[in-house]
Protein backbone atom coordinates (compact mmCIF):
# COMPACT_ATOMS: atom_id res chain seq x y z
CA UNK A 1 -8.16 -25.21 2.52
CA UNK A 2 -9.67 -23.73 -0.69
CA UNK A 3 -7.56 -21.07 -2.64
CA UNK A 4 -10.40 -18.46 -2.07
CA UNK A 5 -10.19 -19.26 1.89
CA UNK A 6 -6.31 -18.90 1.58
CA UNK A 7 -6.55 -15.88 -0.31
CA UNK A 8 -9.17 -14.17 2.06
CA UNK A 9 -6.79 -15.06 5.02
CA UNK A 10 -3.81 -14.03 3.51
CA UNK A 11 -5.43 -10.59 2.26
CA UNK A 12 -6.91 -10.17 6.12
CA UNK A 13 -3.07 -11.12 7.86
CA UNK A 14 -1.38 -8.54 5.03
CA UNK A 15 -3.51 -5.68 5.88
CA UNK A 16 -3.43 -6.47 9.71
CA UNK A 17 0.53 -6.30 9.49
CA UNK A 18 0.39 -3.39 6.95
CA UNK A 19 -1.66 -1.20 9.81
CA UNK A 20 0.99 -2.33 12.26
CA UNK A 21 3.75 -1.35 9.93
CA UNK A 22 1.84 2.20 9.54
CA UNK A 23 1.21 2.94 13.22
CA UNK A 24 4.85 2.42 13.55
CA UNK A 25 6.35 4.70 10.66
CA UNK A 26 4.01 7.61 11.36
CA UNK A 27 5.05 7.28 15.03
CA UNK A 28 8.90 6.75 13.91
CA UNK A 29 8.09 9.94 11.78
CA UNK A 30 6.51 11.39 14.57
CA UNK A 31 9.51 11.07 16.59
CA UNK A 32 12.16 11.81 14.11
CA UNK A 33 10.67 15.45 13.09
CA UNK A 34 10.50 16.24 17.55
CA UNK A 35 13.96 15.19 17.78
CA UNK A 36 14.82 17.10 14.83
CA UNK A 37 13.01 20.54 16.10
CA UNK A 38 14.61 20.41 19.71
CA UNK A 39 17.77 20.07 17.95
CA UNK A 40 17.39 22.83 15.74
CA UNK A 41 16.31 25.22 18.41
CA UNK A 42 18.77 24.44 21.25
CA UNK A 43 21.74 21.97 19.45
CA UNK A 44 22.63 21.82 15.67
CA UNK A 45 20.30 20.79 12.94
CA UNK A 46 20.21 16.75 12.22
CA UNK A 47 21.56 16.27 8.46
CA UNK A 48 19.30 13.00 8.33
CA UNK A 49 16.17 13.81 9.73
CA UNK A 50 14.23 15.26 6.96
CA UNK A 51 15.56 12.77 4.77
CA UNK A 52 14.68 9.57 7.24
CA UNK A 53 10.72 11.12 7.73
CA UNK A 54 10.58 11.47 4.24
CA UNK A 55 11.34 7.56 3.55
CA UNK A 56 8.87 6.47 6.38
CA UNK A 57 5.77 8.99 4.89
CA UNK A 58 6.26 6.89 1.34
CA UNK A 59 6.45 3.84 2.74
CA UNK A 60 3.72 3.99 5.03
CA UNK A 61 1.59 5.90 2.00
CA UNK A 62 2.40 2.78 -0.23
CA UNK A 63 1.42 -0.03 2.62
CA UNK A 64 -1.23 2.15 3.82
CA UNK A 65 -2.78 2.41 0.41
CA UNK A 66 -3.28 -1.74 0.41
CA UNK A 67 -5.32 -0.99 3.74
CA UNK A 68 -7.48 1.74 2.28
CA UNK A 69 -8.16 -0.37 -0.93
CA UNK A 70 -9.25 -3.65 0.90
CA UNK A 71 -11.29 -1.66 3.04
CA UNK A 72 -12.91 0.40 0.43
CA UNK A 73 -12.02 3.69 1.86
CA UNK A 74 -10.79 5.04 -1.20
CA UNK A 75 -12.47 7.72 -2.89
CA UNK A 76 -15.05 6.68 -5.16
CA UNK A 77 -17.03 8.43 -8.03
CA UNK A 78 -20.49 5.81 -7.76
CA UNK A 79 -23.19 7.82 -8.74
CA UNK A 80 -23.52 5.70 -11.91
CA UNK A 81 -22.76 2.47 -9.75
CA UNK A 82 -25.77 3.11 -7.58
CA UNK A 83 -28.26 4.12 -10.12
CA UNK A 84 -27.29 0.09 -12.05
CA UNK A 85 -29.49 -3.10 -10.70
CA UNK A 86 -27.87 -5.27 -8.46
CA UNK A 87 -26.71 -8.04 -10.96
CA UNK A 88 -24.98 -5.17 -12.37
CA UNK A 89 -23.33 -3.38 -9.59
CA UNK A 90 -21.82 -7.11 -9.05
CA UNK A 91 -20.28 -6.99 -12.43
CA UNK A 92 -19.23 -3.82 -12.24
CA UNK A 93 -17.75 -4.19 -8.82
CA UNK A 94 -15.91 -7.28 -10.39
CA UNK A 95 -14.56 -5.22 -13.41
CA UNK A 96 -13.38 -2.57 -11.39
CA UNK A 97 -11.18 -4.93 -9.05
CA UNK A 98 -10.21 -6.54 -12.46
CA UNK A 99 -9.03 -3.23 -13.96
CA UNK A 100 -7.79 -2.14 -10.86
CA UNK A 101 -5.75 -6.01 -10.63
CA UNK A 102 -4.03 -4.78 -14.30
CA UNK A 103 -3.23 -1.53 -13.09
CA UNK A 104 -1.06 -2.98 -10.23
CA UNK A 105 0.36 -5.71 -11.93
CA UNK A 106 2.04 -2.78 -14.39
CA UNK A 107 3.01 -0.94 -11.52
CA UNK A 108 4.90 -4.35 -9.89
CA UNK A 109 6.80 -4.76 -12.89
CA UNK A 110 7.57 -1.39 -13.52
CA UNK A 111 8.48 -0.63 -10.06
CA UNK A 112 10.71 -3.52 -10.40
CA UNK A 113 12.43 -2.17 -13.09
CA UNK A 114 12.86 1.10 -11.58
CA UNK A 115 14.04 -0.25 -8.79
CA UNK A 116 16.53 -2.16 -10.85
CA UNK A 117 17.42 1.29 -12.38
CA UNK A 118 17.80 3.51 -9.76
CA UNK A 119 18.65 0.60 -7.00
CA UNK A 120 22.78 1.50 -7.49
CA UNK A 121 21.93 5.03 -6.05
CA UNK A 122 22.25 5.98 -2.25
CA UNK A 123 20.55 8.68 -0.74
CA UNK A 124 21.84 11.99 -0.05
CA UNK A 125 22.01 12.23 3.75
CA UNK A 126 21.39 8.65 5.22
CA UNK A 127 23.43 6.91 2.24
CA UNK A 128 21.18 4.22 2.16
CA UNK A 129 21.18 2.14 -1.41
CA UNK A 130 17.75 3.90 -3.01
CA UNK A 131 16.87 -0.08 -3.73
CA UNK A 132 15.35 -0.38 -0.46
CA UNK A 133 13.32 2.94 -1.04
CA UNK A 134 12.05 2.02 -4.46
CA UNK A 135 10.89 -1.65 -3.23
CA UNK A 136 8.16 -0.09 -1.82
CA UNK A 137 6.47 0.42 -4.81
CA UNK A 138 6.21 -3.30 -6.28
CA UNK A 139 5.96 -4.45 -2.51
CA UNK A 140 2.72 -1.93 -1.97
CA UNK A 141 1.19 -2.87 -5.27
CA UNK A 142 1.61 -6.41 -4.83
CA UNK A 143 -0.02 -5.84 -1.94
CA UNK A 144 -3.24 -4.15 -3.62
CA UNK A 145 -3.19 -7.12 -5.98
CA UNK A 146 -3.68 -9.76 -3.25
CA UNK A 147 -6.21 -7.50 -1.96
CA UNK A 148 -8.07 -7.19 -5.61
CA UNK A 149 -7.77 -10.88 -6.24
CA UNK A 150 -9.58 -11.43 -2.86
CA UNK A 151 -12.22 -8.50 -3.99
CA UNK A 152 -12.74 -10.17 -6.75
CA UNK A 153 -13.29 -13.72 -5.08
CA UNK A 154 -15.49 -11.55 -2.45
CA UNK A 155 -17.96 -10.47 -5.02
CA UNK A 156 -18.01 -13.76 -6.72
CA UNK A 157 -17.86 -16.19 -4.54
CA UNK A 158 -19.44 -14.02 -1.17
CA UNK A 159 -17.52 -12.62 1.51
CA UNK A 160 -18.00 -14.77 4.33
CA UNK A 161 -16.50 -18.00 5.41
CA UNK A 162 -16.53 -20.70 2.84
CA UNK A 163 -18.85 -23.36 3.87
């Protein structure tokens, strides 16, 4: 198996498990804020509850934002991208991915150092160590980079099958 074909399949598994991983925390979330308004109206208020939805809304925004970017959902500003010839949009399509490649690769290593940072800290109401909320941020943008590496591969190399 070719790099580019193990690339391609590991961007398509990532973003199949990263959809799974959403459905779930938007349900959890879901859940977690009903709970928390039948308690409030007929029992006490939960301590934890606002804090818990809180954690699964970033988390699924980070994973979710690796399924929006390999599906090109994201909001785009192309009028200058259609008006190019098609050799160009290629190479512009290819610098893009490349740029946007960098851009995560900073926010890996700098959301490893913030994690490093802030990791010793635990959260106000579930006490959790704030390391495991912060990991979302290189573990989302390391995401988008798999996904940008196989854009760029995609444009180059085609985005079907290898033959």
């Amino acid at each position: 198996m070719s790099v580019i074909t193990f690339i391609r399949k590991l961007s398509d598994t990532i973003n199949k498990v990263c959809l799974t991983i959403c459905v779930a925390l938007l349900g959890a979330m879901v859940v977690v804020t009903f709970v928390q308004i039948i308690c409030r109206v007929f029992f006490t208020a939960l301590s934890w509850s606002e804090e818990m939805a809180r954690y699964f809304l970033i988390w699924a925004s980070l994973l979710g934002a690796g399924c929006v970017y390999k599906s090109g959902s994201n909001i785009a500003i192309s009028v200058l991208q259609d008006r190019l010839p098609e050799s160009l949009k290629k190479i512009t399509k290819i610098l893009v991915h490349v740029l946007c490649g960098f851009f995560f690769a900073l926010a890996i290593y700098h959301g490893f150092r913030y994690m490093g940072l802030m990791g010793t800290q635990k959260s106000a109401a579930l006490h959790v160590p704030m390391r495991y909320m912060y990991f979302v941020i290189p573990l989302g943008c390391s995401i988008m980079e798999i996904h940008a590496i196989n854009g760029i591969f995609g444009e180059i190399f085609g985005k079907g099958e290898e033959k």
